[in-house]
N, C-alpha and C. Protein backbone atom coordinates (compact mmCIF):
# COMPACT_ATOMS: atom_id res chain seq x y z
N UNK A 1 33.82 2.17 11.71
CA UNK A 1 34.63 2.30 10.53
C UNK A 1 33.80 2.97 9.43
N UNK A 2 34.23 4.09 8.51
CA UNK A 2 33.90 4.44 8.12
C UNK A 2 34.31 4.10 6.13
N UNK A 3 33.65 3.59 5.58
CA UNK A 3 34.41 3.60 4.09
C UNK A 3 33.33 4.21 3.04
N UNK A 4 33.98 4.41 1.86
CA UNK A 4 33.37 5.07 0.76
C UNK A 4 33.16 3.75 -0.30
N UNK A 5 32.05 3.50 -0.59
CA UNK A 5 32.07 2.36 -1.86
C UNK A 5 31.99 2.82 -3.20
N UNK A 6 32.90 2.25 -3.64
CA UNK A 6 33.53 2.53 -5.30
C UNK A 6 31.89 2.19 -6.24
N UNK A 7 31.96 3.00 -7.09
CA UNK A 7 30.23 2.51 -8.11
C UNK A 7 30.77 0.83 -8.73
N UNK A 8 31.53 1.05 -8.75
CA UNK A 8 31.58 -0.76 -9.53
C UNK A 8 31.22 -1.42 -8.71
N UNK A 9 31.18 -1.52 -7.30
CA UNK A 9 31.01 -3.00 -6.05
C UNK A 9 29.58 -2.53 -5.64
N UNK A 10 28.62 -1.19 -6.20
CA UNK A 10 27.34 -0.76 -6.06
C UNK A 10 26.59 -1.93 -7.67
N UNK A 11 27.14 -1.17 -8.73
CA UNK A 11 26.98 -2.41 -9.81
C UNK A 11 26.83 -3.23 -9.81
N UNK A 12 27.92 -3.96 -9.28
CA UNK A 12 28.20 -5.41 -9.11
C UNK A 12 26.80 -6.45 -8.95
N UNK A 13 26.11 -5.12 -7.53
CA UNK A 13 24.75 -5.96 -7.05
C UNK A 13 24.18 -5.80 -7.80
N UNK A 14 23.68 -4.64 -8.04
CA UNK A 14 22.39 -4.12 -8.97
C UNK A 14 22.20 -4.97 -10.25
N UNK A 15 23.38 -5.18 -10.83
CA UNK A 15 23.14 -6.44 -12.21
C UNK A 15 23.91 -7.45 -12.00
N UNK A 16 23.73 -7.84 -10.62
CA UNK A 16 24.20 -9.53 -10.87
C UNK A 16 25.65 -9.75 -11.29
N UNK A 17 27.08 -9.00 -11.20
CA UNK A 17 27.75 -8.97 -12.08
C UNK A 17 28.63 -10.44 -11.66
N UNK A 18 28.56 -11.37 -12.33
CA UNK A 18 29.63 -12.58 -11.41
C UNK A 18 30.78 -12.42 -11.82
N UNK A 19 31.89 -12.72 -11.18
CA UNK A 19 32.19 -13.48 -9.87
C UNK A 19 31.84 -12.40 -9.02
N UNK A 20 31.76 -11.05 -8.74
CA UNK A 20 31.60 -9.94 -7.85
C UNK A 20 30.45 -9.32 -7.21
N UNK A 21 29.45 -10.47 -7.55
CA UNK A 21 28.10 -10.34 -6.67
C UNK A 21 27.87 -10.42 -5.48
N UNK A 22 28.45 -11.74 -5.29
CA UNK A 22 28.24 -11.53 -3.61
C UNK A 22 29.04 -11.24 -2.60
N UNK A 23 30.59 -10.96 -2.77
CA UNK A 23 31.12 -10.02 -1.64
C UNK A 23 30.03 -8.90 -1.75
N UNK A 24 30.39 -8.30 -2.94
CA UNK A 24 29.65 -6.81 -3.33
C UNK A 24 28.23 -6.53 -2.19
N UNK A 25 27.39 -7.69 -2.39
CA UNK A 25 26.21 -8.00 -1.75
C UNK A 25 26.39 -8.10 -0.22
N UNK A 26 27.24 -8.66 -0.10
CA UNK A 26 27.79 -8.24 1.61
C UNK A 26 28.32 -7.32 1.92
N UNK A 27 28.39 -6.19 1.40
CA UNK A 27 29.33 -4.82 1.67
C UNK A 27 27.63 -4.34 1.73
N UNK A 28 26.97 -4.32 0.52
CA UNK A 28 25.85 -3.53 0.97
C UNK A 28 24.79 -3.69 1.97
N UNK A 29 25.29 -4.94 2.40
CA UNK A 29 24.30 -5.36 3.73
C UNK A 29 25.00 -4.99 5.03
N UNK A 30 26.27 -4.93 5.01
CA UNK A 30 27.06 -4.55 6.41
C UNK A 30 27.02 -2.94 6.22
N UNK A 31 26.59 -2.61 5.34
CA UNK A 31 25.94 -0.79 5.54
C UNK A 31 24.98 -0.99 5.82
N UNK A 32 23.78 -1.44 5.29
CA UNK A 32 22.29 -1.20 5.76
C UNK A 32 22.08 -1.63 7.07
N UNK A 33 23.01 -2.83 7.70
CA UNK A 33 23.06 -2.96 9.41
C UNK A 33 23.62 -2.22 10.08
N UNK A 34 24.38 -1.12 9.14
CA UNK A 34 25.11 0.32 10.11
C UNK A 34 26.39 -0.83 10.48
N UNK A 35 27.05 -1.93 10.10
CA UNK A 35 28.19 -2.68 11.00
C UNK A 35 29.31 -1.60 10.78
N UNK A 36 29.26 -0.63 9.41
CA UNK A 36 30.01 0.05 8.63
C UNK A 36 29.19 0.99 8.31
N UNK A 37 29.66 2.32 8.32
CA UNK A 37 29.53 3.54 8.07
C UNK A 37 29.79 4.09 6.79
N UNK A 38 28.81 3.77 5.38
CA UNK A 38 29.42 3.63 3.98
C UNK A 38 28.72 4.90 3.74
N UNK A 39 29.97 5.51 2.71
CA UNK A 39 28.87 6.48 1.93
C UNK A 39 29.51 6.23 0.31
N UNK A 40 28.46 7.04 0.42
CA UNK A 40 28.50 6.65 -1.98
C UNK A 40 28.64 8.03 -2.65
N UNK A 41 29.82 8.61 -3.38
CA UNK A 41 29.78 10.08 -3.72
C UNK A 41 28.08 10.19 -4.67
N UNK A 42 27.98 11.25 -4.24
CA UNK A 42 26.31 12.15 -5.28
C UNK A 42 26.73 11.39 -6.68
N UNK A 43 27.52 11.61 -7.38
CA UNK A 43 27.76 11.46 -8.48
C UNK A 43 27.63 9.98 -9.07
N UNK A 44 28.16 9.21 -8.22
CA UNK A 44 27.96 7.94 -8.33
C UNK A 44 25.72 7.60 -8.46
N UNK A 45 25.42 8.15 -7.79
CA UNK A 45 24.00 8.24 -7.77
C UNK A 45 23.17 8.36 -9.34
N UNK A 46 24.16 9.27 -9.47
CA UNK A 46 23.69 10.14 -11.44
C UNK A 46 24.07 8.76 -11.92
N UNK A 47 25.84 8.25 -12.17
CA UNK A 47 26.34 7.30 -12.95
C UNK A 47 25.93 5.82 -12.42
N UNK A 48 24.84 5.33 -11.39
CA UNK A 48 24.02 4.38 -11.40
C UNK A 48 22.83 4.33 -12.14
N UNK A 49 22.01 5.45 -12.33
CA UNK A 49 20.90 5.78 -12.92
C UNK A 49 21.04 5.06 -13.98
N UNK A 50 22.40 5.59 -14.69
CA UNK A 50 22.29 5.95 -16.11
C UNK A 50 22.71 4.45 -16.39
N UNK A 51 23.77 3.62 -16.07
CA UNK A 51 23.87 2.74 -15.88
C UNK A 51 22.81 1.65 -16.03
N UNK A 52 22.41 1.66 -15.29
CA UNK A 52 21.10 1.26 -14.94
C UNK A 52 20.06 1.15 -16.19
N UNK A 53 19.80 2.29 -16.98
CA UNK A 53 18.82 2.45 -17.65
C UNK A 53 19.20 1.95 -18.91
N UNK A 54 20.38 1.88 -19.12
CA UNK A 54 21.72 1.81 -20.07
C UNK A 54 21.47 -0.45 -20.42
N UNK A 55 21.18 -0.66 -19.53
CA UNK A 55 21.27 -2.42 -19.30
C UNK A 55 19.82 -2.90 -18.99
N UNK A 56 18.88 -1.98 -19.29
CA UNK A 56 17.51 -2.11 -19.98
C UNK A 56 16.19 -1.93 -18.45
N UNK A 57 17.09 -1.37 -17.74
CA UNK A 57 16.16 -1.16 -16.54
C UNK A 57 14.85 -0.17 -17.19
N UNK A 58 13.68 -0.13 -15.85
CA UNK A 58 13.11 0.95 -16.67
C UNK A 58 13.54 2.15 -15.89
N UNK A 59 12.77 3.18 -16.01
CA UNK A 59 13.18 5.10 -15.95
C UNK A 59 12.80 4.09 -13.74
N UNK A 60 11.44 3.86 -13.92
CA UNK A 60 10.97 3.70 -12.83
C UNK A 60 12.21 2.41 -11.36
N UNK A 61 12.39 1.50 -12.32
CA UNK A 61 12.89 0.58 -11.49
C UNK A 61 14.29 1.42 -11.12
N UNK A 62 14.69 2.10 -12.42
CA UNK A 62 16.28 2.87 -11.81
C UNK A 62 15.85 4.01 -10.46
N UNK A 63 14.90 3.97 -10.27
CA UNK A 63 14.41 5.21 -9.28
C UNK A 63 14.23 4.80 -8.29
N UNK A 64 13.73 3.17 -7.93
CA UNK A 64 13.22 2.51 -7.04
C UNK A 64 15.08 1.77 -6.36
N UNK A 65 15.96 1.82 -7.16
CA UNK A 65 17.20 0.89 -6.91
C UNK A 65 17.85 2.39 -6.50
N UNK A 66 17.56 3.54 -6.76
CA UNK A 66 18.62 4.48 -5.78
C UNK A 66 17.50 5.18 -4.52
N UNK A 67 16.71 4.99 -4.92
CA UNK A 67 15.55 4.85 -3.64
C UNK A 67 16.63 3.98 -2.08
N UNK A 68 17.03 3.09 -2.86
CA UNK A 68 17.30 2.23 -1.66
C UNK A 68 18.68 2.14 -0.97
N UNK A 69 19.82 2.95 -2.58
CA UNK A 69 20.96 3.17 -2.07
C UNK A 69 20.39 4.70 -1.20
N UNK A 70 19.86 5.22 -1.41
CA UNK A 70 19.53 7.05 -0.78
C UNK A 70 19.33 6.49 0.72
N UNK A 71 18.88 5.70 0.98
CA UNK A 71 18.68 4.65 2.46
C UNK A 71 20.22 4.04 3.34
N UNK A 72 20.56 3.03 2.01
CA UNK A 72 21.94 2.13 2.64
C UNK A 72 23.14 3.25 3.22
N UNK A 73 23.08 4.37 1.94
CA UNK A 73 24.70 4.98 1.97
C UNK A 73 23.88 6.27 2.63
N UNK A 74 25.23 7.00 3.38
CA UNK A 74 25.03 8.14 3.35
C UNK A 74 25.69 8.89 1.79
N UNK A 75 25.29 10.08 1.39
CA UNK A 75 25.52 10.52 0.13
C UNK A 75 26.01 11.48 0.75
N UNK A 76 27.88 11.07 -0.10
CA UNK A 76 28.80 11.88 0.31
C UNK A 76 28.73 13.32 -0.77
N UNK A 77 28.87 14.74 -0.55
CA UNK A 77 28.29 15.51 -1.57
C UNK A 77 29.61 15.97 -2.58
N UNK A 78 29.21 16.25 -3.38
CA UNK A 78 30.20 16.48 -4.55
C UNK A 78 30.41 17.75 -4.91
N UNK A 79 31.06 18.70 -4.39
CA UNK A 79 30.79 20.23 -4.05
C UNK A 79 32.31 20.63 -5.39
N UNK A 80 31.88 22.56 -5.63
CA UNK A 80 33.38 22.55 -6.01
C UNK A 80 34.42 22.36 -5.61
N UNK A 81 34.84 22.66 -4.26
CA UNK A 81 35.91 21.92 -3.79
C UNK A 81 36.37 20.49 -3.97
N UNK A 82 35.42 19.64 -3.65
CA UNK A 82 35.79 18.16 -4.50
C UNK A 82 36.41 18.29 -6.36
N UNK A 83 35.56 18.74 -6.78
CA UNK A 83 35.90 19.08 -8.01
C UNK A 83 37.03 19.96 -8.44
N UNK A 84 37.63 20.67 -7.44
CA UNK A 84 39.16 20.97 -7.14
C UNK A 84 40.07 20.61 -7.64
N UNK A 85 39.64 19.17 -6.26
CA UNK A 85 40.66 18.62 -5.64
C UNK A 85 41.19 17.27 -6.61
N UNK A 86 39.41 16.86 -7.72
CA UNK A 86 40.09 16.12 -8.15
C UNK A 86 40.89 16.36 -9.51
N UNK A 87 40.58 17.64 -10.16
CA UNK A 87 41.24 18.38 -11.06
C UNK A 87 42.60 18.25 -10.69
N UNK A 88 42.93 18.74 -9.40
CA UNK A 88 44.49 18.84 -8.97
C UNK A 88 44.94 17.24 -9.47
N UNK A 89 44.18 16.31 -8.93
CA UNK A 89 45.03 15.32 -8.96
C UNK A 89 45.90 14.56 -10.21
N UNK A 90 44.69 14.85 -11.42
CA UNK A 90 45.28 14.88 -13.09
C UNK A 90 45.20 13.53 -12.79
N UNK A 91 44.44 12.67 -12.88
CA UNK A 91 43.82 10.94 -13.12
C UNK A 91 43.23 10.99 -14.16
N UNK A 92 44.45 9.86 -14.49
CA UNK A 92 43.90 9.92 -16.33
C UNK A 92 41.85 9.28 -16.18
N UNK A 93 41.21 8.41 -14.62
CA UNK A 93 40.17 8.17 -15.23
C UNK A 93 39.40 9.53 -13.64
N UNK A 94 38.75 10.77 -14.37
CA UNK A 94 38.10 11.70 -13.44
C UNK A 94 37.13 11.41 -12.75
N UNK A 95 36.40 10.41 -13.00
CA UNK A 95 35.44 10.11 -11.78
C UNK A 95 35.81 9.42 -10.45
N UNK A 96 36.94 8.61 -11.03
CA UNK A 96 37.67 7.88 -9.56
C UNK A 96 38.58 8.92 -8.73
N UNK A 97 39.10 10.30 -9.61
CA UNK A 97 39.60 11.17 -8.85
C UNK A 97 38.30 12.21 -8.13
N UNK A 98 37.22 12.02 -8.30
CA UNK A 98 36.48 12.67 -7.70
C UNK A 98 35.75 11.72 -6.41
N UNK A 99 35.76 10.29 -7.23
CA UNK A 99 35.39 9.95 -6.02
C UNK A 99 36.07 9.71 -4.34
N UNK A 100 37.60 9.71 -5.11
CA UNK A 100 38.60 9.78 -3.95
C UNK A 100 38.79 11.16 -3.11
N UNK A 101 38.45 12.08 -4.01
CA UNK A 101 38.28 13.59 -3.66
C UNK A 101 37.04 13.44 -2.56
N UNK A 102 35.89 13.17 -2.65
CA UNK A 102 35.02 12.89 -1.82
C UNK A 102 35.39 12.17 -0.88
N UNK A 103 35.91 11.53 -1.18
CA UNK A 103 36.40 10.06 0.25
C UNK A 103 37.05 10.61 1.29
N UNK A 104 37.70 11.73 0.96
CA UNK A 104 39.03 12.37 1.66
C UNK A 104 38.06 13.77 2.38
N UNK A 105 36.87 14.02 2.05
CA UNK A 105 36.40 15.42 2.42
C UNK A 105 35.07 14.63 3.54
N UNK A 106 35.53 13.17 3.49
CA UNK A 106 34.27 12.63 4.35
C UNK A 106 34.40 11.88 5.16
N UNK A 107 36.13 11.97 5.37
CA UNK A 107 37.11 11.21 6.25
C UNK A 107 36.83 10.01 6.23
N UNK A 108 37.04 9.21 5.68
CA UNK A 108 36.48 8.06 5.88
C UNK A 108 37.65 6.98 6.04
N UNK A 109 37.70 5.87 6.70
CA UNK A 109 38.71 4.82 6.26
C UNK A 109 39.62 4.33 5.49
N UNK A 110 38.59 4.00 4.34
CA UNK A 110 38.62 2.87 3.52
C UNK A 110 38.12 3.02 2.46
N UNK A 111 38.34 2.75 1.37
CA UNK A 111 37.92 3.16 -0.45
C UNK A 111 37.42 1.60 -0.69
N UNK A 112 36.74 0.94 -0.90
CA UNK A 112 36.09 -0.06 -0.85
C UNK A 112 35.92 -0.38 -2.34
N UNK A 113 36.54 -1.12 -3.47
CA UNK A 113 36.56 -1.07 -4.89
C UNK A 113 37.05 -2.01 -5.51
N UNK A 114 36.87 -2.42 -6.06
CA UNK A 114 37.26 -3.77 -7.29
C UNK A 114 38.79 -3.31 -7.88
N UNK A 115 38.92 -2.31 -8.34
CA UNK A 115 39.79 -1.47 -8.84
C UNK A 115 41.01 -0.45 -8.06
N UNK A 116 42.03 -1.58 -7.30
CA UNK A 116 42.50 -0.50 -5.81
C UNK A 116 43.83 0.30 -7.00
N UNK A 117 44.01 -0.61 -8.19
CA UNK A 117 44.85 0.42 -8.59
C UNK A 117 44.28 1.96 -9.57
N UNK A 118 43.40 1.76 -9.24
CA UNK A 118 42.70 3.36 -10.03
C UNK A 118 42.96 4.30 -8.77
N UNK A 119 43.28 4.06 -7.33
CA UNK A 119 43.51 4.93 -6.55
C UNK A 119 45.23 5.05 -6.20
N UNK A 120 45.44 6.05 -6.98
CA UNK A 120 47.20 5.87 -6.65
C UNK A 120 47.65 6.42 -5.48
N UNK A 121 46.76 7.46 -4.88
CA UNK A 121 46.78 8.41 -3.91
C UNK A 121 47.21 7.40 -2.38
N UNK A 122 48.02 7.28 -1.48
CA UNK A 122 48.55 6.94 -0.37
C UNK A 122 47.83 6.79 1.05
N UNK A 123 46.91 8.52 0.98
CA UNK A 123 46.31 8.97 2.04
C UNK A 123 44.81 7.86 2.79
N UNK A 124 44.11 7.01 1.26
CA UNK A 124 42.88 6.67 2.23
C UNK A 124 43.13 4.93 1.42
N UNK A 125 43.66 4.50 2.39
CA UNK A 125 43.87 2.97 1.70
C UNK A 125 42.83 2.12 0.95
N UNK A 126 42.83 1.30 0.27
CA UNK A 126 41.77 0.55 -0.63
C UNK A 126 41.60 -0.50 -0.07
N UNK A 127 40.66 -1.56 -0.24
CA UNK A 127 39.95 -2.46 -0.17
C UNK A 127 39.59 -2.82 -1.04
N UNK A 128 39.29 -4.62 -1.34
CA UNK A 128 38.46 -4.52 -2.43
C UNK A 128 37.02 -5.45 -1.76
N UNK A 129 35.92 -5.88 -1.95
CA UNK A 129 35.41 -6.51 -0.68
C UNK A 129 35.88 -7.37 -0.33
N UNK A 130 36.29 -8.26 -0.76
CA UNK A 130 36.55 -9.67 -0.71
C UNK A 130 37.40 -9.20 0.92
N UNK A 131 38.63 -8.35 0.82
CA UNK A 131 39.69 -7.90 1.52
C UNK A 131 38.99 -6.98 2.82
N UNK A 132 37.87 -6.38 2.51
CA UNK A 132 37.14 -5.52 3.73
C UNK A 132 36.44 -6.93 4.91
N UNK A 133 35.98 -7.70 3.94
CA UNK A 133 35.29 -9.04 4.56
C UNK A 133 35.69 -9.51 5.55
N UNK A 134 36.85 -9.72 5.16
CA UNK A 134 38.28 -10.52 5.71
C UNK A 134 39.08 -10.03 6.85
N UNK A 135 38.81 -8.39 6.47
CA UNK A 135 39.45 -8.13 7.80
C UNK A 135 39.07 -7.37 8.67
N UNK A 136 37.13 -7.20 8.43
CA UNK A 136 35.94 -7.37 9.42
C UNK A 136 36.55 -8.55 10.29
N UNK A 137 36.02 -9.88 8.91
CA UNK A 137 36.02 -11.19 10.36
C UNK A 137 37.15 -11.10 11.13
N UNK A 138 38.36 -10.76 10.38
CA UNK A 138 40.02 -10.95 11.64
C UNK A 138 39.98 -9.85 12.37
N UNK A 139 39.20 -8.97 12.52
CA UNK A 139 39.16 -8.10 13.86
C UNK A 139 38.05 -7.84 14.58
N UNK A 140 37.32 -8.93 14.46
CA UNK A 140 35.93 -9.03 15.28
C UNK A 140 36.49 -9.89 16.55
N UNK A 141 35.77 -9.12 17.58
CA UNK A 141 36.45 -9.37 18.96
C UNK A 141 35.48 -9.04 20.20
């Protein structure tokens, strides 16, 4: 199975965010065991940094925490065509249309996100973890 993880359920871990720490924390561990095939758009990479540095990390520790997503996820790339596609789509918020733009150019499953109504689009269904968790365990066989 292949899914794309939304930057908020990447967040979530990185600062502790509760209640959404530890599904979040189990999505990024069922990538780093390969159980799931996750990737994280490029961009999301930039808007962790900054994030990151933003909630008092240092320059260094934000380098060392995508050090490790550059490992977990594959990095889905963010080309003009993505940037297209998510122009076409006219989402009032543009990074979730880019990241869905990516999701769709990297075939993937599953949109994996806290936020399933920021994806209005039909084509790559949402998840949020709690819901990916759930229906890992109900189709483990």
């Amino acid at each position: 199975m292949k899914v794309l993880v939304d930057t908020n359920v990447v967040l979530d871990v990185l600062l502790k965010r509760e209640p959404f720490c530890k599904d979040s924390t189990v999505i990024l561990y069922l990538a780093k065991c390969a159980i799931i095939g996750a990737f994280l758009p490029a961009v999301s990479m930039t808007n962790v940094f900054y994030i990151l540095r933003k909630n008092g990390k240092s320059c260094d520790e934000a380098h060392q925490e995508l050090d490790k997503l550059n490992i977990i996820f594959n990095i889905a790339p963010v080309s003009d065509t993505t940037i297209s596609t998510a122009l076409a789509l006219r989402w009032k918020d543009f990074e979730d249309a880019v990241q869905f733009a990516s999701a769709k150019e990297s075939k993937v499953d599953f949109i994996i996100t806290r936020n399933k109504a920021d994806y209005k689009a039909p084509d790559i269904p949402c998840m949020t973890p709690t819901e990916l968790i759930a229906y890992l365990r109900d189709n483990e066989k």
